[in-house]
C-alpha atoms as a PDB file:
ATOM      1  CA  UNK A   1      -7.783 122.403  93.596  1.00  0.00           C
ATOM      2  CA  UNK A   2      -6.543 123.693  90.466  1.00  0.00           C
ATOM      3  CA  UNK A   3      -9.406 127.166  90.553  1.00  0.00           C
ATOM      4  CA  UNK A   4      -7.393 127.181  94.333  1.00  0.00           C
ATOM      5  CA  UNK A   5      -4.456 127.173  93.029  1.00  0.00           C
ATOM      6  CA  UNK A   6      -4.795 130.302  90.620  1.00  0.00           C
ATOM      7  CA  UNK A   7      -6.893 132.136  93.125  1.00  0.00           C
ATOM      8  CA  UNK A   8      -3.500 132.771  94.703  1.00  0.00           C
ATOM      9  CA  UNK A   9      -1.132 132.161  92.452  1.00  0.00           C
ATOM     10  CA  UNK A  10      -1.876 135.013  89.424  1.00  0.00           C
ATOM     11  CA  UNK A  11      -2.266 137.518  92.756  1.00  0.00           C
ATOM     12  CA  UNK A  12       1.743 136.177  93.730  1.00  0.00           C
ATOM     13  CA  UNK A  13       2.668 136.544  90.021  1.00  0.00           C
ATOM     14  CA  UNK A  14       1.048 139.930  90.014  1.00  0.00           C
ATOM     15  CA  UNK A  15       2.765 141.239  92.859  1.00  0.00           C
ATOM     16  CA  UNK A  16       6.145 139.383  91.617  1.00  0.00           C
ATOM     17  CA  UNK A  17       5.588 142.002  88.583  1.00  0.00           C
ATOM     18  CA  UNK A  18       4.667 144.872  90.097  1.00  0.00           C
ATOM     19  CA  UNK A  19       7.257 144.887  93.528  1.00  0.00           C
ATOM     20  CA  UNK A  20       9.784 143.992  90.797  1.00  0.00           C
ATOM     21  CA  UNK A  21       9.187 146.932  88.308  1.00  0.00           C
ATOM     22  CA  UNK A  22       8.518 149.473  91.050  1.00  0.00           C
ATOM     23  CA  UNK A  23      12.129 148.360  92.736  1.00  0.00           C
ATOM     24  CA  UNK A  24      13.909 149.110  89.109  1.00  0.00           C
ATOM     25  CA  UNK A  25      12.077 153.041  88.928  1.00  0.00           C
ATOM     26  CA  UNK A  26      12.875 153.093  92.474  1.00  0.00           C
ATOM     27  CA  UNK A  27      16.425 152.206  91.501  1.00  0.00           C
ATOM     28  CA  UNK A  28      16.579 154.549  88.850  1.00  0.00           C
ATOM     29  CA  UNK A  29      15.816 157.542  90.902  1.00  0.00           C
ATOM     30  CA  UNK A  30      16.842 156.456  94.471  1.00  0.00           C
ATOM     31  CA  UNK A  31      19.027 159.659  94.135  1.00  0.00           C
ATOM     32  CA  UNK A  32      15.820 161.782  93.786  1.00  0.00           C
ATOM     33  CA  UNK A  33      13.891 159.986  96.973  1.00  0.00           C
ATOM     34  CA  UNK A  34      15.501 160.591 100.637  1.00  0.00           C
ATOM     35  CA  UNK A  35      14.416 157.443 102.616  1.00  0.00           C
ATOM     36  CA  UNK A  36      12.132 159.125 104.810  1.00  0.00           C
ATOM     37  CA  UNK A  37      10.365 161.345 102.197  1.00  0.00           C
ATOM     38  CA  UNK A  38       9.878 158.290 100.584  1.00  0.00           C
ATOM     39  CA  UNK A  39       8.024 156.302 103.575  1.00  0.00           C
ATOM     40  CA  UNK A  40       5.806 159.298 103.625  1.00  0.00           C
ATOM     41  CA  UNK A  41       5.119 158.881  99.936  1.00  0.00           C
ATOM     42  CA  UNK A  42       4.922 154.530 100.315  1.00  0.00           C
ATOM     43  CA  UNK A  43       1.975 155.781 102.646  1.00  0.00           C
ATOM     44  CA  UNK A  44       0.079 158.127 100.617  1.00  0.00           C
ATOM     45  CA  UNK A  45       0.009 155.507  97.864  1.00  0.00           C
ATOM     46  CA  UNK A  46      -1.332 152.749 100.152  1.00  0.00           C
ATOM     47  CA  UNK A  47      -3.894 154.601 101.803  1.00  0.00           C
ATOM     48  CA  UNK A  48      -5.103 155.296  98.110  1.00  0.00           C
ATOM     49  CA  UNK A  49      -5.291 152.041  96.982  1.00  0.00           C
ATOM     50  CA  UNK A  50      -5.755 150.130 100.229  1.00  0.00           C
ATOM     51  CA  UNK A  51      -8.774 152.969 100.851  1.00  0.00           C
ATOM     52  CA  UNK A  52     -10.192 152.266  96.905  1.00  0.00           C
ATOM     53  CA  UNK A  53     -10.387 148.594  96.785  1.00  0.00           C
ATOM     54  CA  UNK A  54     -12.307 148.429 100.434  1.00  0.00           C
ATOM     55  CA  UNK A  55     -14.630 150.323  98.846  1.00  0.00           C
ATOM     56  CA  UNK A  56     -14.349 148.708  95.551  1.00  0.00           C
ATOM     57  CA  UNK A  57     -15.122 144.929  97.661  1.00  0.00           C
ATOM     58  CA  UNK A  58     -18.282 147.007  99.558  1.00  0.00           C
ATOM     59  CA  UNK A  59     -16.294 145.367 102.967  1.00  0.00           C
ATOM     60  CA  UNK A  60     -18.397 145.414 106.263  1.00  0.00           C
ATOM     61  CA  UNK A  61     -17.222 147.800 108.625  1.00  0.00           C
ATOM     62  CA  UNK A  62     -14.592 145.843 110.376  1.00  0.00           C
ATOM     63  CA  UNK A  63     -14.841 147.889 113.392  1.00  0.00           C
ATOM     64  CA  UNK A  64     -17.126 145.685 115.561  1.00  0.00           C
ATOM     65  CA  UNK A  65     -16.757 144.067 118.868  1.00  0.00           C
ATOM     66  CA  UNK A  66     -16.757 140.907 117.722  1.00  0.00           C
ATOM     67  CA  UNK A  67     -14.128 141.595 115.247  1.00  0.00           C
ATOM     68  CA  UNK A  68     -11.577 142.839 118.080  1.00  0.00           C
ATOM     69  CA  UNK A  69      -8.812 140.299 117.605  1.00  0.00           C
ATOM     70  CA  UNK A  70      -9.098 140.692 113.834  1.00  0.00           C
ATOM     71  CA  UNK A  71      -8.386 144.447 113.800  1.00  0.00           C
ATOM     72  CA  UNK A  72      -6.122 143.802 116.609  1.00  0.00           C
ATOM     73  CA  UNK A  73      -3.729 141.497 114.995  1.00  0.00           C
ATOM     74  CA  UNK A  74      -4.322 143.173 111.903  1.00  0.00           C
ATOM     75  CA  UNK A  75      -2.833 146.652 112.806  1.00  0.00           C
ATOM     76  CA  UNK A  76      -0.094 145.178 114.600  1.00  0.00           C
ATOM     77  CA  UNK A  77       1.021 142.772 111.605  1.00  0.00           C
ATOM     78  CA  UNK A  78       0.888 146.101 109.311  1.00  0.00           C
ATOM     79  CA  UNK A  79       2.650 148.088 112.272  1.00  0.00           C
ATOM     80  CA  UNK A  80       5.604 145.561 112.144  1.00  0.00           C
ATOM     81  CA  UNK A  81       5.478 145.739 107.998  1.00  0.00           C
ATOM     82  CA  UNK A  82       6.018 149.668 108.260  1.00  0.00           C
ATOM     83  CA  UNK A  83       8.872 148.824 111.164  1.00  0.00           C
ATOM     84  CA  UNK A  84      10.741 146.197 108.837  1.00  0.00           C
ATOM     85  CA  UNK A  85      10.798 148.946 105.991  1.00  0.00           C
ATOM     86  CA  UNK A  86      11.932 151.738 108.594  1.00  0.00           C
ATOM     87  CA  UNK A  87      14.710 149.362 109.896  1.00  0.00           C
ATOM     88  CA  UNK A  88      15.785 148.907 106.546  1.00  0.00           C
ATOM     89  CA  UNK A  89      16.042 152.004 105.611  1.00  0.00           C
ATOM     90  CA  UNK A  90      18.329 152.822 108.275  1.00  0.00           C
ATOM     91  CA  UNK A  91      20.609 149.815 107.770  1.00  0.00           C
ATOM     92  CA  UNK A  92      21.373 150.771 104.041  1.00  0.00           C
ATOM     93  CA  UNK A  93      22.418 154.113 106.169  1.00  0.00           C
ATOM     94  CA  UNK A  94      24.468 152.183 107.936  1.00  0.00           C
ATOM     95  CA  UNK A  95      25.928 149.128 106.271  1.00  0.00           C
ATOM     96  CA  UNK A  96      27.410 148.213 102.863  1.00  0.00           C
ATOM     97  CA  UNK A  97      24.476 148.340 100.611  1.00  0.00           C
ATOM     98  CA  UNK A  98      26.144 145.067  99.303  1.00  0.00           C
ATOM     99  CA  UNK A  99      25.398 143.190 101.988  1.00  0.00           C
ATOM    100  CA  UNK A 100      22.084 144.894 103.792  1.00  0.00           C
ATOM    101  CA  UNK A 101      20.554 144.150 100.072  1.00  0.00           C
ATOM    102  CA  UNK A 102      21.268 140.643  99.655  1.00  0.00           C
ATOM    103  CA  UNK A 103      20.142 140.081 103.872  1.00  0.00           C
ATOM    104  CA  UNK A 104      16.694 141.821 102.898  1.00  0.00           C
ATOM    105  CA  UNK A 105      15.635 138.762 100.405  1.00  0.00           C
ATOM    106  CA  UNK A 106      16.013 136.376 103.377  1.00  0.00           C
ATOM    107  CA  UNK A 107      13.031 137.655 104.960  1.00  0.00           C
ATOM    108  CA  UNK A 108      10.454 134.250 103.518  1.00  0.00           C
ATOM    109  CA  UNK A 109      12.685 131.863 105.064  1.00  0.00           C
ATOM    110  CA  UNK A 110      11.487 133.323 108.475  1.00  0.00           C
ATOM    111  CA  UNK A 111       7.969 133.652 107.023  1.00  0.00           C
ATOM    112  CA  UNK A 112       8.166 129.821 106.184  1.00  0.00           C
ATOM    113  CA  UNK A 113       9.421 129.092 109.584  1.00  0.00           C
ATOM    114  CA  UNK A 114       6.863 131.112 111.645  1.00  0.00           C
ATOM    115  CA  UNK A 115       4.491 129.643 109.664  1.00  0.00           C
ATOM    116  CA  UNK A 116       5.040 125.849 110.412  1.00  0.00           C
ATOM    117  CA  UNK A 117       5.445 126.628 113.961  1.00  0.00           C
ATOM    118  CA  UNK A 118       2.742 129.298 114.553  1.00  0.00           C
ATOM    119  CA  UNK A 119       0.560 128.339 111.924  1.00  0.00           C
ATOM    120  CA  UNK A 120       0.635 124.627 111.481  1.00  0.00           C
ATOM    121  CA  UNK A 121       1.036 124.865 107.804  1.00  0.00           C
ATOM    122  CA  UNK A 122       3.142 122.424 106.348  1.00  0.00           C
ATOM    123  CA  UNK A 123       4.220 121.697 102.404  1.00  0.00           C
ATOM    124  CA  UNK A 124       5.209 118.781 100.520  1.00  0.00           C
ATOM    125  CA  UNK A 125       8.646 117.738 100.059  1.00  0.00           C
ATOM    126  CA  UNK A 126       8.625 119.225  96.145  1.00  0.00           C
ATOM    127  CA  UNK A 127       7.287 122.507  98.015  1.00  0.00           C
ATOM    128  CA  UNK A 128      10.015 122.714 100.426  1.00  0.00           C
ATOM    129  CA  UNK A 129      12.573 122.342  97.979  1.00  0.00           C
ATOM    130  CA  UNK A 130      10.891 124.782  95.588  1.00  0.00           C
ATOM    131  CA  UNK A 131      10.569 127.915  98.359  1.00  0.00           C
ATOM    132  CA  UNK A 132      13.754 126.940  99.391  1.00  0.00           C
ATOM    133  CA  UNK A 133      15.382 127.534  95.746  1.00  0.00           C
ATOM    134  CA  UNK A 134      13.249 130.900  95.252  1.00  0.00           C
ATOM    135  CA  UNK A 135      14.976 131.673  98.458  1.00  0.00           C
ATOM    136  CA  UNK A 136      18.534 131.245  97.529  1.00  0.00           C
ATOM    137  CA  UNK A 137      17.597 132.485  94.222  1.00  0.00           C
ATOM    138  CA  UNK A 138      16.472 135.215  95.160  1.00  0.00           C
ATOM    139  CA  UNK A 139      19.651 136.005  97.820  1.00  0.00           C
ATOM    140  CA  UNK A 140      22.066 135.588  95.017  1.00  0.00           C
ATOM    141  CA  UNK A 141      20.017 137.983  92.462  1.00  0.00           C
ATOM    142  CA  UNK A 142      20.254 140.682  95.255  1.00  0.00           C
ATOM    143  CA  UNK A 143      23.885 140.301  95.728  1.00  0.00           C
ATOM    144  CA  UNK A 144      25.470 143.254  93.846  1.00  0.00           C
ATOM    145  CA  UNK A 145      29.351 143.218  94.082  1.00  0.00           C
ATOM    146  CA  UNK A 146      30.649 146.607  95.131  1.00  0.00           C
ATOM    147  CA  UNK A 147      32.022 149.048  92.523  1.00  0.00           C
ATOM    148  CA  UNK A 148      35.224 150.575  92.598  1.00  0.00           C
ATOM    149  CA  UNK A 149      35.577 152.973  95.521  1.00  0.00           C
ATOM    150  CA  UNK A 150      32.202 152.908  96.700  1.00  0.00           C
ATOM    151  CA  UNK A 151      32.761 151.112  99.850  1.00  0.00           C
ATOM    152  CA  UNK A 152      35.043 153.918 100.868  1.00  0.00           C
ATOM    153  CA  UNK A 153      32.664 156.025 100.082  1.00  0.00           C
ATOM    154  CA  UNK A 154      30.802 155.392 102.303  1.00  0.00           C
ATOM    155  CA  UNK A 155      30.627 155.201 106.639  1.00  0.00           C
ATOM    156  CA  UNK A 156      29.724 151.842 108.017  1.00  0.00           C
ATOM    157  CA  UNK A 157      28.871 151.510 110.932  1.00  0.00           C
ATOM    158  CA  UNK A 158      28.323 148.426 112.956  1.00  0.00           C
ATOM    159  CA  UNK A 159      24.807 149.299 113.757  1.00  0.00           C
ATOM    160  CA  UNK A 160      23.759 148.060 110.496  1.00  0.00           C
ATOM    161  CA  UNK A 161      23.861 144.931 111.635  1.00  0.00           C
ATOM    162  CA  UNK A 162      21.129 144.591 114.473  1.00  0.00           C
ATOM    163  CA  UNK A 163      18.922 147.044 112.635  1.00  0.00           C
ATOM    164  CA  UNK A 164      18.918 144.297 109.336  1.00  0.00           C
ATOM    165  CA  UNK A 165      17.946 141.080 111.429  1.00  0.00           C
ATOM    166  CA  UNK A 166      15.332 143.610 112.828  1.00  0.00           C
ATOM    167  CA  UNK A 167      13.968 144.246 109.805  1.00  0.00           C
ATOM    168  CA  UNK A 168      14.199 140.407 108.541  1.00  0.00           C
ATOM    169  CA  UNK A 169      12.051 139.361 112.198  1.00  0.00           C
ATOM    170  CA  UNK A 170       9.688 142.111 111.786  1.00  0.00           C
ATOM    171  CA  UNK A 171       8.791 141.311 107.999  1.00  0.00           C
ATOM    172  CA  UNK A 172       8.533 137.586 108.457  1.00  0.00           C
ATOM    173  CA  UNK A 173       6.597 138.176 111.924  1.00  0.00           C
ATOM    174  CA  UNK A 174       4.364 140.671 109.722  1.00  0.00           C
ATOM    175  CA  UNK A 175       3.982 138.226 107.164  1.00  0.00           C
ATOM    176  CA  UNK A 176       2.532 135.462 109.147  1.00  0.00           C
ATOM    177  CA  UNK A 177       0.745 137.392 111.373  1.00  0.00           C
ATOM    178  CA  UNK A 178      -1.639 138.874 108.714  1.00  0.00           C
ATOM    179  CA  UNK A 179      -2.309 135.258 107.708  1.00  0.00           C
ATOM    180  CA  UNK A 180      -3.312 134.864 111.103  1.00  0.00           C
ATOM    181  CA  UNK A 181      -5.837 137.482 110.366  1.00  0.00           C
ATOM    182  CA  UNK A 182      -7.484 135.423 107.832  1.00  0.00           C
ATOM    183  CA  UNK A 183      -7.652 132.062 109.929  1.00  0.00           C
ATOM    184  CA  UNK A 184      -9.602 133.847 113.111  1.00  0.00           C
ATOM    185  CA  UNK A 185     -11.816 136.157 110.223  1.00  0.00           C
ATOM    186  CA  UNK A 186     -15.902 135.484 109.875  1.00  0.00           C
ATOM    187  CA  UNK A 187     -15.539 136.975 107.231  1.00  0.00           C
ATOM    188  CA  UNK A 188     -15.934 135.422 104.084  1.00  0.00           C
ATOM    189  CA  UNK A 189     -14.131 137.234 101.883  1.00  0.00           C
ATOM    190  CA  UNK A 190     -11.819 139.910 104.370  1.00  0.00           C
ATOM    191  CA  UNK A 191      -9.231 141.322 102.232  1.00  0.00           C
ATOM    192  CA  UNK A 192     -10.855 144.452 101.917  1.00  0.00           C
ATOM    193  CA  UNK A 193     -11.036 144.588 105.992  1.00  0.00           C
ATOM    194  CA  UNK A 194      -7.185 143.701 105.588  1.00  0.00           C
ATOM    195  CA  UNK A 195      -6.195 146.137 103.147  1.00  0.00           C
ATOM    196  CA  UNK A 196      -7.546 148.615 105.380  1.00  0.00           C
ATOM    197  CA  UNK A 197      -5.746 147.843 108.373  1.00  0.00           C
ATOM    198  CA  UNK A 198      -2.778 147.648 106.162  1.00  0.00           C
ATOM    199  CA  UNK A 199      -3.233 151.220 105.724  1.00  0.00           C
ATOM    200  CA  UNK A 200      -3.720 152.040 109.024  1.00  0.00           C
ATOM    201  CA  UNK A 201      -0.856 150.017 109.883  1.00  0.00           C
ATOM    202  CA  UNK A 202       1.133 152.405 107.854  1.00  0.00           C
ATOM    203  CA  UNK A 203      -0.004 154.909 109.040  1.00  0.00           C
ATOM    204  CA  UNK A 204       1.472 154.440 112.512  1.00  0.00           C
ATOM    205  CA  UNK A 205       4.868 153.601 111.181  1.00  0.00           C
ATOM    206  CA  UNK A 206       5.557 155.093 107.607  1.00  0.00           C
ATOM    207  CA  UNK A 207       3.357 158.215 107.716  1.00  0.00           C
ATOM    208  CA  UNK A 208       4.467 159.188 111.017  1.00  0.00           C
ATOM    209  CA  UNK A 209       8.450 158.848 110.414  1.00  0.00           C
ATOM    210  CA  UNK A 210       7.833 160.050 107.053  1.00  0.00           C
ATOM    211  CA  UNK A 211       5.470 163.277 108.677  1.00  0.00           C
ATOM    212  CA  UNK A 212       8.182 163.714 111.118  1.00  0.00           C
ATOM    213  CA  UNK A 213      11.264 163.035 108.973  1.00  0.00           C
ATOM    214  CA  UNK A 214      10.383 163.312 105.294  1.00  0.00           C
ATOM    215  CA  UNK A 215       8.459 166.695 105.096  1.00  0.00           C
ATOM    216  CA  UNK A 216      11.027 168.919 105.113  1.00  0.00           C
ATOM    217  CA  UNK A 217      12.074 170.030 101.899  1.00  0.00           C
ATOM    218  CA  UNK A 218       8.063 169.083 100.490  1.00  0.00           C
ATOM    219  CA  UNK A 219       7.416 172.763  98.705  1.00  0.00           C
ATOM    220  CA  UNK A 220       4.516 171.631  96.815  1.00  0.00           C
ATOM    221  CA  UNK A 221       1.894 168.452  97.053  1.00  0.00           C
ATOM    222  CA  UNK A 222       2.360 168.136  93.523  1.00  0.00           C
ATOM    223  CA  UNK A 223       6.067 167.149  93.912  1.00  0.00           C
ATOM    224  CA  UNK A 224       4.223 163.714  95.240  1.00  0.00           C
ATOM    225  CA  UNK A 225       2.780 163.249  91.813  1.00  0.00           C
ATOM    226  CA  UNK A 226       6.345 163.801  89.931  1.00  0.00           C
ATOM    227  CA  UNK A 227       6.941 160.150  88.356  1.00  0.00           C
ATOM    228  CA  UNK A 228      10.021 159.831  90.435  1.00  0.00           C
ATOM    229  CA  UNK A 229       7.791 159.225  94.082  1.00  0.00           C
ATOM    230  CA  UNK A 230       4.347 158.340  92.162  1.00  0.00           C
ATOM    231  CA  UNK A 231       5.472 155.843  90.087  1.00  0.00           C
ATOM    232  CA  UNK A 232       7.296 153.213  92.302  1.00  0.00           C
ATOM    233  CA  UNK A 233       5.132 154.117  95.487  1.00  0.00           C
ATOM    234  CA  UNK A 234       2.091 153.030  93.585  1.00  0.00           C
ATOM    235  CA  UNK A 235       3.476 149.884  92.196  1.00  0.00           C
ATOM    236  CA  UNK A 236       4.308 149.072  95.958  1.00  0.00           C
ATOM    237  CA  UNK A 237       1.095 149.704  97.115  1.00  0.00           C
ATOM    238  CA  UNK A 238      -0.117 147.722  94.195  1.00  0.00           C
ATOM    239  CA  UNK A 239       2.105 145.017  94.991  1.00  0.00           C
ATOM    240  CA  UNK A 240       1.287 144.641  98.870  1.00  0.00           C
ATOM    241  CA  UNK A 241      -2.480 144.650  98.134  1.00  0.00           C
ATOM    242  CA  UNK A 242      -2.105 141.819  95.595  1.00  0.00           C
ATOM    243  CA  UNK A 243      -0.122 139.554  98.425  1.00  0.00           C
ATOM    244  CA  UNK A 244      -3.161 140.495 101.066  1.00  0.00           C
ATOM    245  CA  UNK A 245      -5.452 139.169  98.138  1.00  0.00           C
ATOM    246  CA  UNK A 246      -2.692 135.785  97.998  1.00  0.00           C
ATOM    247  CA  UNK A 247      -2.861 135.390 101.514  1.00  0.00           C
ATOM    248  CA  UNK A 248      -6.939 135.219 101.352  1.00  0.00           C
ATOM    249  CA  UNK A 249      -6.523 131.999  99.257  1.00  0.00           C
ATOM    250  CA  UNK A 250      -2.723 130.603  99.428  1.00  0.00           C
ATOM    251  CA  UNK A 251      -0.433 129.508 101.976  1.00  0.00           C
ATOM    252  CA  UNK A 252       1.771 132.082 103.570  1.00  0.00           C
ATOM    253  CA  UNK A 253       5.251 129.773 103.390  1.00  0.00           C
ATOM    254  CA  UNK A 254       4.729 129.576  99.316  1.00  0.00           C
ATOM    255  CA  UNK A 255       2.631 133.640  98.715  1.00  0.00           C
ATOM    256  CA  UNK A 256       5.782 134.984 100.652  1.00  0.00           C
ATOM    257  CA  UNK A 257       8.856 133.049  98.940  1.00  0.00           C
ATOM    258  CA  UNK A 258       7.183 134.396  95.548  1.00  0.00           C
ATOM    259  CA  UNK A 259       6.430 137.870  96.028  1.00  0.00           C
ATOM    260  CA  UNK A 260       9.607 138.069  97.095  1.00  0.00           C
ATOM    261  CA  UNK A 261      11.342 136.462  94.175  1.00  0.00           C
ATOM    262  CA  UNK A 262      10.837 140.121  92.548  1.00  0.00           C
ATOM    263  CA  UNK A 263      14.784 140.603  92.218  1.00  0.00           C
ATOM    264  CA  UNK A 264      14.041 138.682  88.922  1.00  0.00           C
ATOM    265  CA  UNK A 265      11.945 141.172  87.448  1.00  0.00           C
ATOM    266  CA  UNK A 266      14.005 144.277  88.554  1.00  0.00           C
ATOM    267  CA  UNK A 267      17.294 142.437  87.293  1.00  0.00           C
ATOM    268  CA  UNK A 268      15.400 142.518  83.700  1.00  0.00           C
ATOM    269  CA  UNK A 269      14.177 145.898  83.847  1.00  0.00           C
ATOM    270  CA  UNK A 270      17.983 146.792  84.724  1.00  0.00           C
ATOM    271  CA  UNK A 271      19.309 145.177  82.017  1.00  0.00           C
ATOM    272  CA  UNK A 272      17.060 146.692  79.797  1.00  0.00           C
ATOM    273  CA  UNK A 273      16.235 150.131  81.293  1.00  0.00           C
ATOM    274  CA  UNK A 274      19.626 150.921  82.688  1.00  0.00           C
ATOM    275  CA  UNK A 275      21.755 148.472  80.451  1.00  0.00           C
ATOM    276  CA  UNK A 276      23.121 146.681  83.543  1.00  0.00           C
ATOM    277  CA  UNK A 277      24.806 143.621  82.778  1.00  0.00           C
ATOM    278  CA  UNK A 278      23.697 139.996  83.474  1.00  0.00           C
ATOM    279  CA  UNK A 279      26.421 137.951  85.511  1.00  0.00           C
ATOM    280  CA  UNK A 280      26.961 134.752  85.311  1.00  0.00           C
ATOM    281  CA  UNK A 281      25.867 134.217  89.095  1.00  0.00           C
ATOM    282  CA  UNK A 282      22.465 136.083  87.942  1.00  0.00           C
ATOM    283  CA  UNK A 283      21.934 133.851  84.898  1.00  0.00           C
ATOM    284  CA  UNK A 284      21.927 130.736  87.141  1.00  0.00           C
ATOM    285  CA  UNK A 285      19.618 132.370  89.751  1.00  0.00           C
ATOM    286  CA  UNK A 286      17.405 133.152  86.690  1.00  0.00           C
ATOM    287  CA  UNK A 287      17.632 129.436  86.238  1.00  0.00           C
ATOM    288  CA  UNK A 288      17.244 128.079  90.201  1.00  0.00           C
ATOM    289  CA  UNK A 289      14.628 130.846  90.122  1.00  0.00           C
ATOM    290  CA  UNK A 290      12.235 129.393  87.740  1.00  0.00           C
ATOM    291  CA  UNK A 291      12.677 125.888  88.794  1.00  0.00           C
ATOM    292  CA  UNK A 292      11.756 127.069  92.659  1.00  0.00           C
ATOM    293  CA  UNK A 293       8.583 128.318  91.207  1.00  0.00           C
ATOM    294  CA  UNK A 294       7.457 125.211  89.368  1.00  0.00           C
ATOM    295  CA  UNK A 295       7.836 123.274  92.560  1.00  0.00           C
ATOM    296  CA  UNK A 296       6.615 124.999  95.130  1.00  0.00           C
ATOM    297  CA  UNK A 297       3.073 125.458  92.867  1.00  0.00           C
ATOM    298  CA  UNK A 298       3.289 121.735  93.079  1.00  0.00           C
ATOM    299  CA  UNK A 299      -0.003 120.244  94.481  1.00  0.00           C
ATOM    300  CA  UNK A 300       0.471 116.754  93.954  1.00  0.00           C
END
């Protein structure tokens, strides 16, 4: 139980880290990164690392007959991950980055939910209190209180609105689907198979909006390597291919709740990097935070 227990849960750390980092650089230079430019980047970097570590794990070709429904449900799960990011990007558009930023961490809670339903997984009571802190956690360390004259700096719109819960359905709908992928697998180990379907996943959604959307302006490839797109696209990429090794071993309702605890880790690297300030609200989210994570690891 306990070799189990690690074989998912230092992935979920991992990707905790690295989603949490690569929001703080992506912070620091959102100004530098156009949304769409940046899906076209998010893509380059997964088909890089997706493309490396199938052919690190010496994967089968997953391309059989027999493997139809795996590739299948694989490139639609990965289809609706590159949709939940494209919504998203268009509701910060939108809305009040406020509020579309705090809605985004909400996304486990319907990962949790498809999951008991779809998936017939089901916790213990310790478990289901821990995810369910992470969760709140996790909503209040996203809220960021507007600043002086920056609401009215902005147009909002109303659309922002359905274009959010789209986003929220499609990521938790993404989420359990590629678990699904696992449970119908022959596989023994698949996440190689998965990390490539991830990428063509992308593919469809990122690369194309970002082909279409995101190219113009591109003078140079080597404005992709410039730290300000290389840097948090990579750590993204990074992060989604530890949570498709998570998903190999762990359940989906606790993997999802703590990848996506990473507000923690880009609250620190904003207090240190860009000497944001702590609030009290944060400090006590730190706290829940923590807490949510010891329980919902709990096996017995």
């Amino acid at each position: 139980m306990a070799g189990n227990l690690y074989q998912w849960l230092l992935p979920s750390l991992g990707a905790l880290l690295i989603y949490g980092l690569g929001q703080g650089f992506l912070k620091k230079w959102s100004l530098e990164v156009p949304p769409a430019k940046f899906c076209l980047f998010l893509f380059l970097a997964k088909a890089f690392v997706n493309i490396g570590y199938f052919i690190y794990t010496g994967s089968d070709n997953p391309f059989t007959a027999e493997s139809f429904s795996f590739n299948l449900f694989g490139i639609i799960a990965y289809i609706l991950d590159g949709l939940g990011w494209i919504f998203y990007f268009f509701s910060i558009v939108y809305g009040p980055i406020t509020i579309v930023g705090t809605l985004s961490a909400a996304y486990p809670a319907l990962t949790i939910l498809f999951a008991r339903f779809f998936l017939g997984e089901q916790l213990i009571t310790m478990q289901y209190i821990g995810v369910s802190l992470v969760i709140f956690a996790c909503l209040g360390l996203s809220y960021s209180p507007s600043q002086p004259g920056e609401e009215n700096s902005r147009v909002v719109h109303s659309k922002w609105i359905p274009l959010g819960i789209l986003a929220l359905v499609c990521w938790g709908m993404a989420q359990t689907i590629a678990k699904h992928v696992y449970n119908i697998s022959v596989l023994e180990d698949a996440s190689g198979s998965v990390a490539l379907l991830n990428t063509i996943g992308g593919g469809l959604t990122l690369g194309l909006y970002g082909l279409l959307k995101g190219v113009k302006g591109v003078h140079s490839v080597g404005e992709i390597f410039q730290k300000h797109s290389m840097v948090p696209t990579m750590m993204m990429a990074g992060g989604d291919l530890l949570v498709i090794i998570a998903y190999l071993y762990g359940p989906v309702s606790i993997v999802s709740p703590l990848t996506g605890a990473y507000p923690l880790v880009t609250l620190i690297f904003a207090a240190f990097a860009l000497k944001e300030k702590i609030t009290n609200l944060q400090w006590i989210c730190i706290i829940l935070l923590l807490f949510g994570i010891y329980f919902s690891t709990t096996t017995t």
